[in-house]
Protein backbone atom coordinates (compact mmCIF):
# COMPACT_ATOMS: atom_id res chain seq x y z
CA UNK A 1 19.14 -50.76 -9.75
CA UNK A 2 16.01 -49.27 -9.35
CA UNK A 3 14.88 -45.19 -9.86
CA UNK A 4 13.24 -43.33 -7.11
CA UNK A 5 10.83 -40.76 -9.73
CA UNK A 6 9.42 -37.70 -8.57
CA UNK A 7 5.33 -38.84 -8.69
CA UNK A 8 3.05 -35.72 -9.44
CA UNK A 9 1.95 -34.64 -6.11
CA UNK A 10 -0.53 -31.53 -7.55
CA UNK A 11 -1.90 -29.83 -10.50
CA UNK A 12 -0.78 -26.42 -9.08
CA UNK A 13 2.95 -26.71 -8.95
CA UNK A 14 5.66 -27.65 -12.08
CA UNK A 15 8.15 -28.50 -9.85
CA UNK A 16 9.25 -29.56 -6.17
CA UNK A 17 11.89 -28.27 -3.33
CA UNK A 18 14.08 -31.10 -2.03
CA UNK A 19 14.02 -29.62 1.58
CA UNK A 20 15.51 -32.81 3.56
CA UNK A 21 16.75 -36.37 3.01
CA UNK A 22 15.88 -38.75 5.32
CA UNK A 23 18.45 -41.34 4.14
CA UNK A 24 21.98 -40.68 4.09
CA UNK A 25 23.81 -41.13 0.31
CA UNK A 26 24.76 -44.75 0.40
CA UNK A 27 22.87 -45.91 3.40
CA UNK A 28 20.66 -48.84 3.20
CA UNK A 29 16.90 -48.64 3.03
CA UNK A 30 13.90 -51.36 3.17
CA UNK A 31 11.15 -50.87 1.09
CA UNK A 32 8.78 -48.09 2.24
CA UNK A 33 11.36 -46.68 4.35
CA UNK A 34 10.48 -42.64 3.96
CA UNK A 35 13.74 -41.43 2.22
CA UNK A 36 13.08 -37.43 1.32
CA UNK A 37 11.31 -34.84 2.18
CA UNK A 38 9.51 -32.37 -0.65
CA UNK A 39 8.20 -29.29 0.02
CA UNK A 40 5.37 -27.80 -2.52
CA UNK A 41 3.35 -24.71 -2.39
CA UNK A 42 1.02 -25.83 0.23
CA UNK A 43 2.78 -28.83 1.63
CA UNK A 44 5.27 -31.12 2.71
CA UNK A 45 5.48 -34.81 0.94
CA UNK A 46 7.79 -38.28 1.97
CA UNK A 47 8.76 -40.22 -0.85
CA UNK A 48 9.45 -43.41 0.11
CA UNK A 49 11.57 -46.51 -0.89
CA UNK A 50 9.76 -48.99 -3.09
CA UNK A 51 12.13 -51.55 -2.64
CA UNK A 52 15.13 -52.42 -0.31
CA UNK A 53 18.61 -51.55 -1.06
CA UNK A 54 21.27 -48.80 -0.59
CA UNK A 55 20.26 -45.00 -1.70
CA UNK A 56 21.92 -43.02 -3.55
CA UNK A 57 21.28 -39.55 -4.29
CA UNK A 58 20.71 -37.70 -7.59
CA UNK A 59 19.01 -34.50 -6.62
CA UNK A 60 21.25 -32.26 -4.10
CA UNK A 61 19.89 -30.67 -1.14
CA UNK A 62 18.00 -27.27 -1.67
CA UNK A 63 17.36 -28.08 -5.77
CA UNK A 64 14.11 -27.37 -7.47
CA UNK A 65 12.91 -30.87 -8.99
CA UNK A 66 10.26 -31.80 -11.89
CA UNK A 67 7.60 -34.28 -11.69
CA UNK A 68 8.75 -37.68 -13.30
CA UNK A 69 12.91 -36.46 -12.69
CA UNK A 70 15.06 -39.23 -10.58
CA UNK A 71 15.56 -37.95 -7.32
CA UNK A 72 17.68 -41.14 -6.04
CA UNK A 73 18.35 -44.65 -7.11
CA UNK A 74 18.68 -47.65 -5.14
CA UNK A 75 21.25 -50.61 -5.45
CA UNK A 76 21.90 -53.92 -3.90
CA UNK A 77 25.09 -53.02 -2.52
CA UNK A 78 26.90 -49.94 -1.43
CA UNK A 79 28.91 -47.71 -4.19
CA UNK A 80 31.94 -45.81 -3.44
CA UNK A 81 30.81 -42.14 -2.97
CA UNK A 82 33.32 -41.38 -6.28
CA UNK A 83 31.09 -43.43 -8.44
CA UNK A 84 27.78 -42.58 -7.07
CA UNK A 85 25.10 -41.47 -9.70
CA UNK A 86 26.01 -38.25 -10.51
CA UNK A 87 23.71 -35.22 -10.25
CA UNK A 88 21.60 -35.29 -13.57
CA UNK A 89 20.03 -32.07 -15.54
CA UNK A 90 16.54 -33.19 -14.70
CA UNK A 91 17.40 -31.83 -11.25
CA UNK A 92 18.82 -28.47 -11.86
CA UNK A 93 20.08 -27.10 -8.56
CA UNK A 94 18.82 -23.54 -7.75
CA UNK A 95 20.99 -20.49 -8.63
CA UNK A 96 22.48 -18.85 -5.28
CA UNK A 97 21.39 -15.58 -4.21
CA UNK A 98 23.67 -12.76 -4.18
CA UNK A 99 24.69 -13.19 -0.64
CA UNK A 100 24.55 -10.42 2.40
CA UNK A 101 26.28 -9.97 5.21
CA UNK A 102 24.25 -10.06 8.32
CA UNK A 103 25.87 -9.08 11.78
CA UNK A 104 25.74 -12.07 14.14
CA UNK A 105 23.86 -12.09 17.21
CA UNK A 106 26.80 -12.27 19.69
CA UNK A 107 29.89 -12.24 18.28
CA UNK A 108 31.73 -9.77 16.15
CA UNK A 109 32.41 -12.05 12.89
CA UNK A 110 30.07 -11.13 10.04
CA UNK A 111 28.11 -14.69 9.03
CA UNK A 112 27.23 -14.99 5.29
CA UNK A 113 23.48 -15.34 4.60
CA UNK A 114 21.45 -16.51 1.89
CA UNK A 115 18.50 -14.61 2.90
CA UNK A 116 16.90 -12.69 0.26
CA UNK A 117 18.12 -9.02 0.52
CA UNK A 118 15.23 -6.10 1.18
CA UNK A 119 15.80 -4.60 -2.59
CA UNK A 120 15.30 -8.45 -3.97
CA UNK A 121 12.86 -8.41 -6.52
CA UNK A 122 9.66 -10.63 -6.52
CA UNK A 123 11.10 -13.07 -8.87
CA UNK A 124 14.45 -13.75 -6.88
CA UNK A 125 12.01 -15.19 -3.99
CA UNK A 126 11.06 -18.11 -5.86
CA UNK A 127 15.07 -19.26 -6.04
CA UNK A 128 16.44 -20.61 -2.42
CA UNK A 129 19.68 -19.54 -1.75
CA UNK A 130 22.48 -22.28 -1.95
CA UNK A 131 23.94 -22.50 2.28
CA UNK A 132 26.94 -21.71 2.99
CA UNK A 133 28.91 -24.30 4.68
CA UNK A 134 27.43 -25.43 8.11
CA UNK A 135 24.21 -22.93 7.63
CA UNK A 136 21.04 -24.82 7.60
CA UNK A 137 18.46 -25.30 4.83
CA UNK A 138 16.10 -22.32 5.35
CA UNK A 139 12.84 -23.14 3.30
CA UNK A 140 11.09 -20.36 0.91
CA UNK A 141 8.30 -19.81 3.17
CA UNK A 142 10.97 -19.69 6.91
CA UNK A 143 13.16 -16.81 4.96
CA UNK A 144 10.30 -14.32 3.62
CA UNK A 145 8.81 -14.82 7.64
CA UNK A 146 12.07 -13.97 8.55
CA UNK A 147 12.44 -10.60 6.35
CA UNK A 148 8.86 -9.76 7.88
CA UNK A 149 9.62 -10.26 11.29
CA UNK A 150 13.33 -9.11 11.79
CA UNK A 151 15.06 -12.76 12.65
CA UNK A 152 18.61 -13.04 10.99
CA UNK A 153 20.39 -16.32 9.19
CA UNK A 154 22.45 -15.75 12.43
CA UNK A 155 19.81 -16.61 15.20
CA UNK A 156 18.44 -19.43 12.98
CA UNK A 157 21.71 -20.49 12.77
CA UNK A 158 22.34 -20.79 16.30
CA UNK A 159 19.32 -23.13 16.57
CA UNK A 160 21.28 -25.82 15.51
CA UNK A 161 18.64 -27.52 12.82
CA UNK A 162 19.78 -29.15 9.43
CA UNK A 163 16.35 -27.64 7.93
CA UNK A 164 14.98 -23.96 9.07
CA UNK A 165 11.00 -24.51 8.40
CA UNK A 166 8.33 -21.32 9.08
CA UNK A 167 7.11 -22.57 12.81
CA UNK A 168 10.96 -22.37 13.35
CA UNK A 169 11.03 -18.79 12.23
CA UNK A 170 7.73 -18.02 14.37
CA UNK A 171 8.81 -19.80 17.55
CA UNK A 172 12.21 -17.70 17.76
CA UNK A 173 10.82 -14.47 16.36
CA UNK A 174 8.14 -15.52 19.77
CA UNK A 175 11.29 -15.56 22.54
CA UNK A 176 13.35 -13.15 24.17
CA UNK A 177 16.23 -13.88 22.32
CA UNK A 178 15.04 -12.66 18.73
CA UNK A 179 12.96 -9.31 19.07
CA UNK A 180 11.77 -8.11 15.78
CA UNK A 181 14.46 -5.39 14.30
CA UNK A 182 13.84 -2.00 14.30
CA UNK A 183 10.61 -0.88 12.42
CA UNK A 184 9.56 -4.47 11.74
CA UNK A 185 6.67 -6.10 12.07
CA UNK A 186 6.83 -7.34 15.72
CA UNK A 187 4.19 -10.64 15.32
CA UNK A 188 3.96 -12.17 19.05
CA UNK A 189 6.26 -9.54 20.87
CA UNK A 190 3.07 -7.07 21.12
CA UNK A 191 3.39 -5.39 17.61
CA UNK A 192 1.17 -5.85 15.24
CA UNK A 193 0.58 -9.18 14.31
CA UNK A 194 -1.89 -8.98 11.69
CA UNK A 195 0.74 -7.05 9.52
CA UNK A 196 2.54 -9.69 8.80
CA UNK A 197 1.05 -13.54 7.34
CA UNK A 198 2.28 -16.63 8.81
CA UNK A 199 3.15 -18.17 5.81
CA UNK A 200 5.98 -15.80 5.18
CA UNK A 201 3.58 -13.36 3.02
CA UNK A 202 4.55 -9.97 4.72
CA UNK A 203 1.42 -7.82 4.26
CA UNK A 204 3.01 -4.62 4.86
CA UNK A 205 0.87 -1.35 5.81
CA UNK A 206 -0.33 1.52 3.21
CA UNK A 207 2.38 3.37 1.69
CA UNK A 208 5.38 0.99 3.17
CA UNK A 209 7.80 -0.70 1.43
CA UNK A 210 7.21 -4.46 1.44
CA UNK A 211 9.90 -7.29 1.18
CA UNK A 212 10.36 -6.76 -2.22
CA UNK A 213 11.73 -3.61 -2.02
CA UNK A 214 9.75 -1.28 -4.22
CA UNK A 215 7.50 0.95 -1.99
CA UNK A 216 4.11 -0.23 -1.49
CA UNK A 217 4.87 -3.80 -2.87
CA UNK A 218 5.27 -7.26 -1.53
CA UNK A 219 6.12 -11.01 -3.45
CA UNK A 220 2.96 -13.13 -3.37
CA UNK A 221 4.27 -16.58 -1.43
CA UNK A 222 4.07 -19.74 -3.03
CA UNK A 223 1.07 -20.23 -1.51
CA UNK A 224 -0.71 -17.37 -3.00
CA UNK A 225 0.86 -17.91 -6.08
CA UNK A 226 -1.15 -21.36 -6.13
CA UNK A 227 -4.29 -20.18 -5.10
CA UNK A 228 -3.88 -17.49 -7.91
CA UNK A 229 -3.21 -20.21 -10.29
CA UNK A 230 -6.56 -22.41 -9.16
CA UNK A 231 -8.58 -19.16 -9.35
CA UNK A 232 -7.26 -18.25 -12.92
CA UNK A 233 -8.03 -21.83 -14.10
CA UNK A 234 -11.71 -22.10 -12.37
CA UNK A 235 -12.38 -18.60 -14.20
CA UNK A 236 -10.71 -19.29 -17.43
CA UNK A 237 -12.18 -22.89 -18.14
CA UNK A 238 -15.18 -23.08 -15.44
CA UNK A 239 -18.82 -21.45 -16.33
CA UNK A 240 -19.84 -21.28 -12.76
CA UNK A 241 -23.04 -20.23 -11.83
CA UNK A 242 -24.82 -19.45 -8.06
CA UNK A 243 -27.49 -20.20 -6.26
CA UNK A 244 -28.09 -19.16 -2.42
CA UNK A 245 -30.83 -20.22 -0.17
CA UNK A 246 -31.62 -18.96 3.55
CA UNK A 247 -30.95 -21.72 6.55
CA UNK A 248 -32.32 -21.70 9.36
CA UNK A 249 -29.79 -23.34 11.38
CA UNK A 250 -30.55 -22.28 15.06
CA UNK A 251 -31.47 -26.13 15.93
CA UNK A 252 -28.82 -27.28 14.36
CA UNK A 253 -26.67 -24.80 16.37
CA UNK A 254 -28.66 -26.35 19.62
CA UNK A 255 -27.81 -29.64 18.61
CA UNK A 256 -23.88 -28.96 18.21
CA UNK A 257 -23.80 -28.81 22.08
CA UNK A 258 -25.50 -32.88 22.76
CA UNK A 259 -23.40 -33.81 19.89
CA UNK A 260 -20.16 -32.83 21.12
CA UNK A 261 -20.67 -34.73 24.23
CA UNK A 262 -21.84 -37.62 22.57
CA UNK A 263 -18.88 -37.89 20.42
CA UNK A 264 -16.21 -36.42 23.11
CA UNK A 265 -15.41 -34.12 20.05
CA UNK A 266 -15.83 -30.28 19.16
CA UNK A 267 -18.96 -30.47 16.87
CA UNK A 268 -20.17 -27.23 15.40
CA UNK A 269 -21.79 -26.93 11.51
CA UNK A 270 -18.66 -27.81 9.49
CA UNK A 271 -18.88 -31.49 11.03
CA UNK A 272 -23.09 -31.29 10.06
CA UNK A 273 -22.45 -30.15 6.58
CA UNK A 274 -19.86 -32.17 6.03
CA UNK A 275 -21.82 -35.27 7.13
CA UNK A 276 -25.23 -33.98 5.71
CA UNK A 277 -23.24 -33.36 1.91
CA UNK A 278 -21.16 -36.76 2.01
CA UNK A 279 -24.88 -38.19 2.55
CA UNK A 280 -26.61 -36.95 -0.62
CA UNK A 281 -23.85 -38.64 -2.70
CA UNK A 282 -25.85 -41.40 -3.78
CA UNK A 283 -29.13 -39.24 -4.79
CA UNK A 284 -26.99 -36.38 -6.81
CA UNK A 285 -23.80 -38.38 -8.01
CA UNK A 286 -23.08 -35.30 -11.04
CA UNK A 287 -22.33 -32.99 -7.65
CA UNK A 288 -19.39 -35.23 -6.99
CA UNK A 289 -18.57 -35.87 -10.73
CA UNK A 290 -15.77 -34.36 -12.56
CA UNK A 291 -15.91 -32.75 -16.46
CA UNK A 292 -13.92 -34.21 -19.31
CA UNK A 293 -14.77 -32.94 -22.33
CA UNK A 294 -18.52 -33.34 -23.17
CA UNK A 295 -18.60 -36.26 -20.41
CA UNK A 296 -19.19 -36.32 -16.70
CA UNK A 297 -17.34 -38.81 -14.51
CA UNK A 298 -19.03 -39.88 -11.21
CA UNK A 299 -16.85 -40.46 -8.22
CA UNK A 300 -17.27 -43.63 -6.25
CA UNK A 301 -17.63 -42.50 -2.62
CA UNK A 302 -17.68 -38.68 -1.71
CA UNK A 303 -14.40 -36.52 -0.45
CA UNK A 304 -15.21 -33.75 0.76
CA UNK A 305 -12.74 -30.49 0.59
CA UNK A 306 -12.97 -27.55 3.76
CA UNK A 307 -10.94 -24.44 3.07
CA UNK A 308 -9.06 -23.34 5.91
CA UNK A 309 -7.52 -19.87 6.24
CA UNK A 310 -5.64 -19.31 9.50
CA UNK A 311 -3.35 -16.89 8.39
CA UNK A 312 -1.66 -19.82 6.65
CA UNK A 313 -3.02 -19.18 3.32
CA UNK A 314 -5.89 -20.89 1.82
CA UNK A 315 -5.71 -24.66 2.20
CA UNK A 316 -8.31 -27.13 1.37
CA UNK A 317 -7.65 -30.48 2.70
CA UNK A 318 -9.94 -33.49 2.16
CA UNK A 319 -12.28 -35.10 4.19
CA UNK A 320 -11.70 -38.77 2.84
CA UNK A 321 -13.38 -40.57 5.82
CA UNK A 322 -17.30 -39.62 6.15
CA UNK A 323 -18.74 -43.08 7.87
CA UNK A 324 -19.64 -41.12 11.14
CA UNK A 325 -19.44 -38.11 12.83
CA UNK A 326 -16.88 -38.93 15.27
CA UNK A 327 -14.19 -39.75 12.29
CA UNK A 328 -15.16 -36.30 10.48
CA UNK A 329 -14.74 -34.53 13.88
CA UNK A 330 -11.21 -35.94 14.66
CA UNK A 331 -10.51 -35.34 10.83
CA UNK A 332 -11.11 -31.43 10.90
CA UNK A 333 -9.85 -30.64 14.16
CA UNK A 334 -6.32 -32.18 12.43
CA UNK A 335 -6.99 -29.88 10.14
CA UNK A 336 -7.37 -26.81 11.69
CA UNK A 337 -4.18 -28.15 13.68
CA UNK A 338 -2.40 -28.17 10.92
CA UNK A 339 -3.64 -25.11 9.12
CA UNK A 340 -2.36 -23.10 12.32
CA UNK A 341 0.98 -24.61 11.23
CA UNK A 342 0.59 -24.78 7.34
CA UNK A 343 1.82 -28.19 8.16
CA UNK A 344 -0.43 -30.34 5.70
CA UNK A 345 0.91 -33.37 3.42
CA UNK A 346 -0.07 -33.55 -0.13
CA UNK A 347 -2.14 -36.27 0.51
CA UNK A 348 -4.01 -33.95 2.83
CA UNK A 349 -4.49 -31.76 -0.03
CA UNK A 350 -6.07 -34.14 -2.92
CA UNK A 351 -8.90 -36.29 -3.83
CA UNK A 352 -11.66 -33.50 -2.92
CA UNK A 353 -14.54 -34.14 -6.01
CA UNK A 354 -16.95 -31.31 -3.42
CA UNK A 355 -15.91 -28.68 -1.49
CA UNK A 356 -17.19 -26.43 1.38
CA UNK A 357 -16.11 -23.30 1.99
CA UNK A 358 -16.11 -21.93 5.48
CA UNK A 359 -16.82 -18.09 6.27
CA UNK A 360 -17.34 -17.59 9.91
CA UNK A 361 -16.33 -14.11 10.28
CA UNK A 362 -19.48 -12.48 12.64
CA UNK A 363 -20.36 -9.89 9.75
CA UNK A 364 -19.88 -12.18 6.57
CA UNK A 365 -23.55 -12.81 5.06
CA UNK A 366 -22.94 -13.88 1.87
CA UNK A 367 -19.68 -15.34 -0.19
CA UNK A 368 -19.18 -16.57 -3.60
CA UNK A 369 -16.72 -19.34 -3.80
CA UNK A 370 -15.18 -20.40 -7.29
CA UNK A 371 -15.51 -24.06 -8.40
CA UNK A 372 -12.06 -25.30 -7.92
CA UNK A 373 -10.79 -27.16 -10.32
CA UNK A 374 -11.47 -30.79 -11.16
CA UNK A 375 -15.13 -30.19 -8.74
CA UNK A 376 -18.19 -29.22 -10.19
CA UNK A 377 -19.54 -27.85 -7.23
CA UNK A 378 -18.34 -25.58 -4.20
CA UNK A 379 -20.78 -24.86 -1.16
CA UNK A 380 -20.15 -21.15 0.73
CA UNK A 381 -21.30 -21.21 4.49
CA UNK A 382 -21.53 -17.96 5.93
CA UNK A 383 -22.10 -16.95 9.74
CA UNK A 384 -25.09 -17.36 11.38
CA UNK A 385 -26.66 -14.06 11.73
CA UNK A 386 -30.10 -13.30 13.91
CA UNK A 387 -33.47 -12.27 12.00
CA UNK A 388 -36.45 -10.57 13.34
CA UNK A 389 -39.84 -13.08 12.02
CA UNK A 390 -43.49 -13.53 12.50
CA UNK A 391 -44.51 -16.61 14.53
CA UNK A 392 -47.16 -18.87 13.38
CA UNK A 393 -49.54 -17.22 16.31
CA UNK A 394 -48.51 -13.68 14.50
CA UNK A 395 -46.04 -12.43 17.51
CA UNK A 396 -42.85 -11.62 16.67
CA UNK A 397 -39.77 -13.46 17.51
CA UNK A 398 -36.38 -13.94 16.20
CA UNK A 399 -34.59 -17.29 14.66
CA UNK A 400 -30.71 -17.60 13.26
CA UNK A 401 -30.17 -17.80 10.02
CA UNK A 402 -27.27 -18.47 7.49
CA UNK A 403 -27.21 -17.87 3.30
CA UNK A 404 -26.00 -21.19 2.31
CA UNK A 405 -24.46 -20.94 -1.56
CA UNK A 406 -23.72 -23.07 -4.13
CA UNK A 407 -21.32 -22.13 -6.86
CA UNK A 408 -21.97 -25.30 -9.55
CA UNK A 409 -20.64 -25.76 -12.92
CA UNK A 410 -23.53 -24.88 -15.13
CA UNK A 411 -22.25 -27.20 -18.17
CA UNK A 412 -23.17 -29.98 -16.05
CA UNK A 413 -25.61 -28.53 -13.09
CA UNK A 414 -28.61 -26.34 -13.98
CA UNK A 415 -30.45 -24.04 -11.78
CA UNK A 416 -33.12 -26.18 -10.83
CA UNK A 417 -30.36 -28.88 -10.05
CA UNK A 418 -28.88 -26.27 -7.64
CA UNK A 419 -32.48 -25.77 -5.63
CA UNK A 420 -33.17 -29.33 -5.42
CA UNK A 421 -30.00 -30.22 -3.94
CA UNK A 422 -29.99 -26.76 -1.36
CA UNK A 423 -33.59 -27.99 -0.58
CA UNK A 424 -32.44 -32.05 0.19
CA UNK A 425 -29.32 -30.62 2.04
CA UNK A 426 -31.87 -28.66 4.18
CA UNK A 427 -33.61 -31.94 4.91
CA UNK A 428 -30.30 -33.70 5.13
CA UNK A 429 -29.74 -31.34 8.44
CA UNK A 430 -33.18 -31.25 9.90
């Protein structure tokens, strides 16, 4: 008999949502068969099978689950459902929700939900509800989307699925048959969209009462909540410093257009900095280092980290492949793929020992990132903005610029550090 162990999948989160199995209880599985699906704050993870045999499940269905707690165990034969491995306290199932009783769509009976009432408090939103019998799985992030945008346990109910996810939520809430309720947020139907966060963190307007009931307040989503918990560490253990130096980035702007034909890809200057950083790995190896104690480790090989915010939530997946520019370009447009989704796997979401920050709203001309944690350095790109200059004849003429920033650890990275690396960077791209 052999243990299938929860494996730590991130330094943000204590503990995991069992949101699907692939495997039935007692069905046979071959090694590296994908048996379950976890969901974190910022992702979704397969575990698989590391050897063959029949599965058995220890954690239930819609249970909160530790790193290093069995989640199933695999024998060479079959076992009677009655003597199964029983459900053990290092998976504690969640504690229902005080259910309400939601009118369904078409027919008169009432249909139980586990939806998360309007008065719940902030707290209550971290505990799934328990399903009734035949109501799907509806993950954390699918119910507070919900809430926002008016769609009831009945109508995702009638969609037939085993597990309720937030694209669910948003392609429903997006046809005829589930208009947003009465004085909700109305997302695709025409209503305001940007009152509401994809990720199932309702931003509601001045002076409204949010999903958690008390006027003028809203739960932060799991997602937040982690970002919250990276910033608090990067502030708490991190002496970060900055350093900002003016691009001019026009030709590389020019270039963007050859390249993209070249490479039959979208090129623009998160593919160049991404290249032009991975490059000076070998000439400033304490960039890519991480801090233990009084000692610096170097990484091997650079992986590089882009934040993406597309109403998501913050996600910074990792650019592990940096050989050419083709491979980075098919790499971030996955990304921004599955940022539009919040559909990322944890594997997505680690390794990163850099990171570069992308702000390309049109009036953004300077941004501080923090150092996230475990990096030593994060680089801030802002948007290209125009600027009036003298020519070298003494007429004046205009170029586009960007403040490219680097926010650096200062117990291993010094000032002058900082400039030298802006300054090869700029060569890097020129």
């Amino acid at each position: 008999m052999a243990d299938i162990r929860v494996p730590k999948l991130n330094n943000n989160d204590t503990e995991y949502l069992v949101v699907e199995w692939l495997v039935e209880d007692g069905k046979p599985v071959q090694a590296g068969d994908p048996v379950a699906v976890l969901e974190t704050s910022k992702a979704a993870d397969e575990l698989e099978a590391a050897e063959s045999g029949h599965l058995h499940h220890v954690a239930g269905l819609n249970t909160w689950i530790a790193p290093g707690a069995v989640l199933a165990r695999i024998t060479p034969e079959a076992v009677p459902a009655s003597t199964g491995a029983p459900l053990t306290p290092e998976a504690v199932p969640a504690a229902p929700l005080t259910p309400e009783v939601v009118p369904a769509a078409s027919a008169g009976a009432p249909v139980t939900s586990g939806a998360l009432p309007a008065s719940a408090s902030a707290a209550s939103t971290d505990t799934p509800a328990a399903p009734a019998t035949g109501a799907p799985v509806i993950t954390d992030p699918a119910r507070a989307l919900m809430g926002a945008l008016g769609v009831t346990v009945a109508q995702v109910t009638a969609l037939g699925l085993p597990i309720v996810r937030r694209g669910d939520v948003e392609r429903l809430a997006g046809s005829a048959g589930a208009p947003p309720a009465a004085g909700g947020h109305a997302g695709a139907d025409g209503g305001d969209p940007g009152q509401a966060r994809a990720d199932g963190d309702p931003s509601p307007r001045a002076g409204e009462a949010g999903s958690g009931g008390a006027a003028g307040t809203h739960p932060l989503s799991r997602v937040q909540r982690a970002v919250a918990r990276a910033v608090t560490t990067s502030h708490g253990t991190i002496p970060a410093a900055y350093t900002v130096v003016k691009f001019d980035v026009g030709p590389l702007l020019a270039r963007t257009r050859g390249l993209s034909r070249e490479v039959r890809r979208p090129v623009g200057l998160a593919e160049l900095f991404v290249q032009a950083v991975a490059a000076l790995h070998p000439a400033f190896p304490l960039f890519f280092a991480s801090v233990e104690g009084d000692r610096a480790r170097p990484a091997e090989a650079p992986r590089v980290g882009v934040t993406f915010d597309m109403g998501q939530g913050l996600y910074v997946p990792v650019v592990h492949d940096t050989g050419s520019l083709r491979e980075i370009a098919d790499t971030l447009m996955r990304y921004r793929l599955a940022a539009t989704e919040g559909d990322f796997r944890e594997r997505d979401l680690t390794g990163a020992n850099i990171a570069i920050t992308l702000h390309t709203d049109a009036d953004v001309i300077l941004a501080i990132p923090f150092v996230f944690p475990g990096t030593v350095c994060a680089l801030a790109i802002t948007s290209p903005q125009p600027e009036v200059v003298l020519g070298e004849d003494g007429a004046v003429t205009t170029r586009t610029v960007a403040n490219i920033g680097l926010a650096y650890d200062h117990r291993l990275i010094n000032g002058r550090d900082a400039a030298l690396f802006l300054a090869a960077l700029r060569m890097e791209l020129h």
